[in-house]
N, C-alpha and C. Protein backbone atom coordinates (compact mmCIF):
# COMPACT_ATOMS: atom_id res chain seq x y z
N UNK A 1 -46.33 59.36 -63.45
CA UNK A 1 -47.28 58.41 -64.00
C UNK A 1 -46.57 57.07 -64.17
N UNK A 2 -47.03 56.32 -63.36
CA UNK A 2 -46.59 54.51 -63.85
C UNK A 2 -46.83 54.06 -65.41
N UNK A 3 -45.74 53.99 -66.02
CA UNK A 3 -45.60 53.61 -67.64
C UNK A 3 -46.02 52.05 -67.64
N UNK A 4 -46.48 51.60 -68.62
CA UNK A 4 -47.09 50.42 -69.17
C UNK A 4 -47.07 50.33 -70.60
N UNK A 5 -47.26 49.36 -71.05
CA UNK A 5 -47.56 49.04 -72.60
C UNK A 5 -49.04 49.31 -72.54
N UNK A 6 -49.97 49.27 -71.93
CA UNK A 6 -50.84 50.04 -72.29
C UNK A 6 -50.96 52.08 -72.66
N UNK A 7 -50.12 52.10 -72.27
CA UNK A 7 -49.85 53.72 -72.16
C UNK A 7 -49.39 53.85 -73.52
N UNK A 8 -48.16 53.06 -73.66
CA UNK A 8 -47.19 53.28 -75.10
C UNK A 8 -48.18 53.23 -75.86
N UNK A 9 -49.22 51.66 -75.93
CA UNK A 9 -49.89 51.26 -77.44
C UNK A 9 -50.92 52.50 -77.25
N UNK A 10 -51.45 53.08 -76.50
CA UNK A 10 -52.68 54.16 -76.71
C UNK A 10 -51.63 55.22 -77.30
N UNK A 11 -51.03 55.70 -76.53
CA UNK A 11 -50.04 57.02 -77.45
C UNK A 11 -49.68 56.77 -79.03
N UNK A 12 -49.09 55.38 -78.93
CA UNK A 12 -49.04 55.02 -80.48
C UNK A 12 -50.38 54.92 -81.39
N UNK A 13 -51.17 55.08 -80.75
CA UNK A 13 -53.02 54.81 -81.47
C UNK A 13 -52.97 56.14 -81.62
N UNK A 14 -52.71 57.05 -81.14
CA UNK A 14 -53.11 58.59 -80.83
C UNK A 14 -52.64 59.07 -81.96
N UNK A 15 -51.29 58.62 -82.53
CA UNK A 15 -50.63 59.40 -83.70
C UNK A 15 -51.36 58.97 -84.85
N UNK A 16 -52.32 58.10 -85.31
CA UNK A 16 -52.61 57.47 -86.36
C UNK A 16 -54.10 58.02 -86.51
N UNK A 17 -55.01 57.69 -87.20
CA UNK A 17 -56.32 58.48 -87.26
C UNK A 17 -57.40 57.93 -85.99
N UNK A 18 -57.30 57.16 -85.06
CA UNK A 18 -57.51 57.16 -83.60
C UNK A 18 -57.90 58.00 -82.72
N UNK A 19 -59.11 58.46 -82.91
CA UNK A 19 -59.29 59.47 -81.28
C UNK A 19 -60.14 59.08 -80.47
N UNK A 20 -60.73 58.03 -80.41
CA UNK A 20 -61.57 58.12 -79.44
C UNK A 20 -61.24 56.31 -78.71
N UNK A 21 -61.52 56.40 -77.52
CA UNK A 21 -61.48 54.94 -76.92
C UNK A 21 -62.37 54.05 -77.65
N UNK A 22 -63.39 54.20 -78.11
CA UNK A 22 -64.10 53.10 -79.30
C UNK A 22 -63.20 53.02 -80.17
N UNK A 23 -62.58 53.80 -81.22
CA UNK A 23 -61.86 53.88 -82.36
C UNK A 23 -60.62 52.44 -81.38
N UNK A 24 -60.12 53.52 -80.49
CA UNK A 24 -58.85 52.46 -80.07
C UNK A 24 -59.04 51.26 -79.91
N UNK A 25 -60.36 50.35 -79.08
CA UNK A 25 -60.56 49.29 -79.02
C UNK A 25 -60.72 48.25 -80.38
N UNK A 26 -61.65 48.99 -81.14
CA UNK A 26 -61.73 48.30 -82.42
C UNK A 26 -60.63 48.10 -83.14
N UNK A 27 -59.68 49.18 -83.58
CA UNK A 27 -58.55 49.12 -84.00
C UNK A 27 -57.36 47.69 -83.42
N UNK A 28 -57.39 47.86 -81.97
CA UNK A 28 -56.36 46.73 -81.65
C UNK A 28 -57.31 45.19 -81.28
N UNK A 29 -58.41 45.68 -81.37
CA UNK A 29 -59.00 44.05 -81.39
C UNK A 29 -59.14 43.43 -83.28
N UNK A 30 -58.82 44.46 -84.06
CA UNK A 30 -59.10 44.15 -85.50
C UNK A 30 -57.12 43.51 -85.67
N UNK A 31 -56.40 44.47 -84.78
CA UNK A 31 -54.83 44.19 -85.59
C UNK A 31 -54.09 42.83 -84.46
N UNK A 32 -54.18 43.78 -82.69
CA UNK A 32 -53.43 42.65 -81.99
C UNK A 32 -54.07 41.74 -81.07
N UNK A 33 -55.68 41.12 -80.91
CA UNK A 33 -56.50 40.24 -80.65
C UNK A 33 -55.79 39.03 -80.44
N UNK A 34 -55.15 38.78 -81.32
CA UNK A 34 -53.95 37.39 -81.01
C UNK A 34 -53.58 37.52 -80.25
N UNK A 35 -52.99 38.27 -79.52
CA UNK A 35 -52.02 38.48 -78.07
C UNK A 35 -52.01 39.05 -77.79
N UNK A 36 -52.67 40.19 -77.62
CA UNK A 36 -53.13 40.96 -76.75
C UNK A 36 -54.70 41.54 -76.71
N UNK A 37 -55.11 41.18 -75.38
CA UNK A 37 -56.65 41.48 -75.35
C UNK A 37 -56.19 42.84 -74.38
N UNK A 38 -57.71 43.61 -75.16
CA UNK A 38 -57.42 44.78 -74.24
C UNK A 38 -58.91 45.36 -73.76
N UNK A 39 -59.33 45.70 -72.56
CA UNK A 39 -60.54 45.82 -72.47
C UNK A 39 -60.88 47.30 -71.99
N UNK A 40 -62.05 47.93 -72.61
CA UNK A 40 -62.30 49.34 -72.28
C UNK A 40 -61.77 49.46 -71.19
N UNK A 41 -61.87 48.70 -69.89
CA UNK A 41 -61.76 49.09 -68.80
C UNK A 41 -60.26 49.28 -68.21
N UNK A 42 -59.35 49.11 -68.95
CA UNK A 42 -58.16 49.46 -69.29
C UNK A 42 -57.89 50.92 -70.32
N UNK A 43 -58.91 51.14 -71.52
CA UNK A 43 -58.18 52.15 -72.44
C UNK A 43 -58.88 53.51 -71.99
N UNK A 44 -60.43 53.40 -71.01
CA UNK A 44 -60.61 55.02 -70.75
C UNK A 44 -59.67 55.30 -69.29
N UNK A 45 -59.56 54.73 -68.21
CA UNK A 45 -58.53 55.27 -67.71
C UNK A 45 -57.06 55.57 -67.39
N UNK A 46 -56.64 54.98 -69.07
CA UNK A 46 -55.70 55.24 -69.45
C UNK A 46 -55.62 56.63 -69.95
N UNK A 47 -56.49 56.70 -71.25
CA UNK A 47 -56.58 57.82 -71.95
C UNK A 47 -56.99 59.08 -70.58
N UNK A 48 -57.25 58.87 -69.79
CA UNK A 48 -57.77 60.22 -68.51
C UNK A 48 -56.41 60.56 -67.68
N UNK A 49 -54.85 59.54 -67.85
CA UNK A 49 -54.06 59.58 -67.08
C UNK A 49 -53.50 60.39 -67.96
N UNK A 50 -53.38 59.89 -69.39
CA UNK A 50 -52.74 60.82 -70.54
C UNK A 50 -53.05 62.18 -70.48
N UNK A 51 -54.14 62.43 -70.47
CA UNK A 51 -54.77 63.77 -70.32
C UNK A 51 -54.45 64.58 -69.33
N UNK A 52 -54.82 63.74 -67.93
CA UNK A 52 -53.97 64.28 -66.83
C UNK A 52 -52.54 64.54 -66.52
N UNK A 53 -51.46 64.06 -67.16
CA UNK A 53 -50.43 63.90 -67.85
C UNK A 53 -50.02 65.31 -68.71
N UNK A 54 -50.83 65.60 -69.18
CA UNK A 54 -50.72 66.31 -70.53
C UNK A 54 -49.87 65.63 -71.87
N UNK A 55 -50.06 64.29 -71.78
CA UNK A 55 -49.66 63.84 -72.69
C UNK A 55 -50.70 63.72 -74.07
N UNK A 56 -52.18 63.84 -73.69
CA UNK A 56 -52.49 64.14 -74.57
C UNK A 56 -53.80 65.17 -74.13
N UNK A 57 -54.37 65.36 -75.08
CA UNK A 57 -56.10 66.71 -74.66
C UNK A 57 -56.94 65.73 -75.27
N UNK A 58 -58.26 66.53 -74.65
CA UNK A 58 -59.40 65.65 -75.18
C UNK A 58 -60.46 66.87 -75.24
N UNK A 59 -61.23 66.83 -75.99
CA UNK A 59 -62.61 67.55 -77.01
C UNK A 59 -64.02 66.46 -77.10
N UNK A 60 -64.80 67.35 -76.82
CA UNK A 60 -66.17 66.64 -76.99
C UNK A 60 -66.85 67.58 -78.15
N UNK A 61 -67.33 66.28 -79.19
CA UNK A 61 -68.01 66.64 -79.99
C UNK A 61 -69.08 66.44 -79.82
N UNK A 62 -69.98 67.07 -80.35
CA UNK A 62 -72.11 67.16 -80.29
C UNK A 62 -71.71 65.94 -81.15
N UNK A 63 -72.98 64.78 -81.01
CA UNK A 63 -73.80 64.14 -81.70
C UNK A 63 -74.53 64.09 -81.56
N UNK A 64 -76.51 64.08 -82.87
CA UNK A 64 -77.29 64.05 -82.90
C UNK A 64 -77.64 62.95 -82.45
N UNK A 65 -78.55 63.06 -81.29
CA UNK A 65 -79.19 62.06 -80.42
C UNK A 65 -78.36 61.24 -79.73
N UNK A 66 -77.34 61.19 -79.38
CA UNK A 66 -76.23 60.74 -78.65
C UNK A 66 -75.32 61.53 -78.07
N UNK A 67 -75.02 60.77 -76.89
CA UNK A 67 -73.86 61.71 -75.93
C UNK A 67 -72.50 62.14 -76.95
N UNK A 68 -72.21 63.10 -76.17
CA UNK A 68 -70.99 63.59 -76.82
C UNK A 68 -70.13 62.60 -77.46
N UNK A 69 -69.33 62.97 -78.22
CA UNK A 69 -68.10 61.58 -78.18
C UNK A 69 -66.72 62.61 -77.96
N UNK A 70 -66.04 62.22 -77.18
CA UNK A 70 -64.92 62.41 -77.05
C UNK A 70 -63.67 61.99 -77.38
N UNK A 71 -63.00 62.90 -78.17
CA UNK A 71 -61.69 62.62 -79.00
C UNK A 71 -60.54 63.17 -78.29
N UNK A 72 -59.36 62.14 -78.58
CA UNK A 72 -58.48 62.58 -78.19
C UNK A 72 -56.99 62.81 -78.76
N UNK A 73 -56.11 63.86 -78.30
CA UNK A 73 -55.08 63.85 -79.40
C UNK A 73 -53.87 64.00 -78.70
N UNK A 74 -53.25 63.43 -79.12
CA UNK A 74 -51.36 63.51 -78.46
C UNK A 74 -50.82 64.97 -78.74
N UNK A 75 -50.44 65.05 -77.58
CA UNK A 75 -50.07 66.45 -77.45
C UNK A 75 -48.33 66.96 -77.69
């Protein structure tokens, strides 16, 4: 797997109460927005390399009237 600082900062999101790519985006647009922009289209196929990786797993939870949401956790 080609390493990036996007890889590190999602793994480092993963250890903290962080599981899902919404959670992650909000989180680093609330802390590192100053200098670093990061756009979904960067953190879900990140989080799918992790997975593929086995660096981390992922779980889908039911929500009422909405698609699953999927969480993810460092493995």
């Amino acid at each position: 797997m080609k390493e990036n600082r996007t890889t590190y900062a999602i793994l480092g999101l993963l250890t903290t109460e962080c599981r899902t790519g919404y959670e992650i985006k909000q989180l680093m647009d609330r802390s590192l927005n100053h200098f670093w922009k990061i756009s979904y289209g960067q953190i879900y196929p990140t989080l799918q390399k992790l997975v593929n990786n086995e660096l981390a797993t992922v779980n889908s939870v039911a929500q009422t009237d909405k698609p699953d949401k999927k969480e993810y956790v460092i493995t």
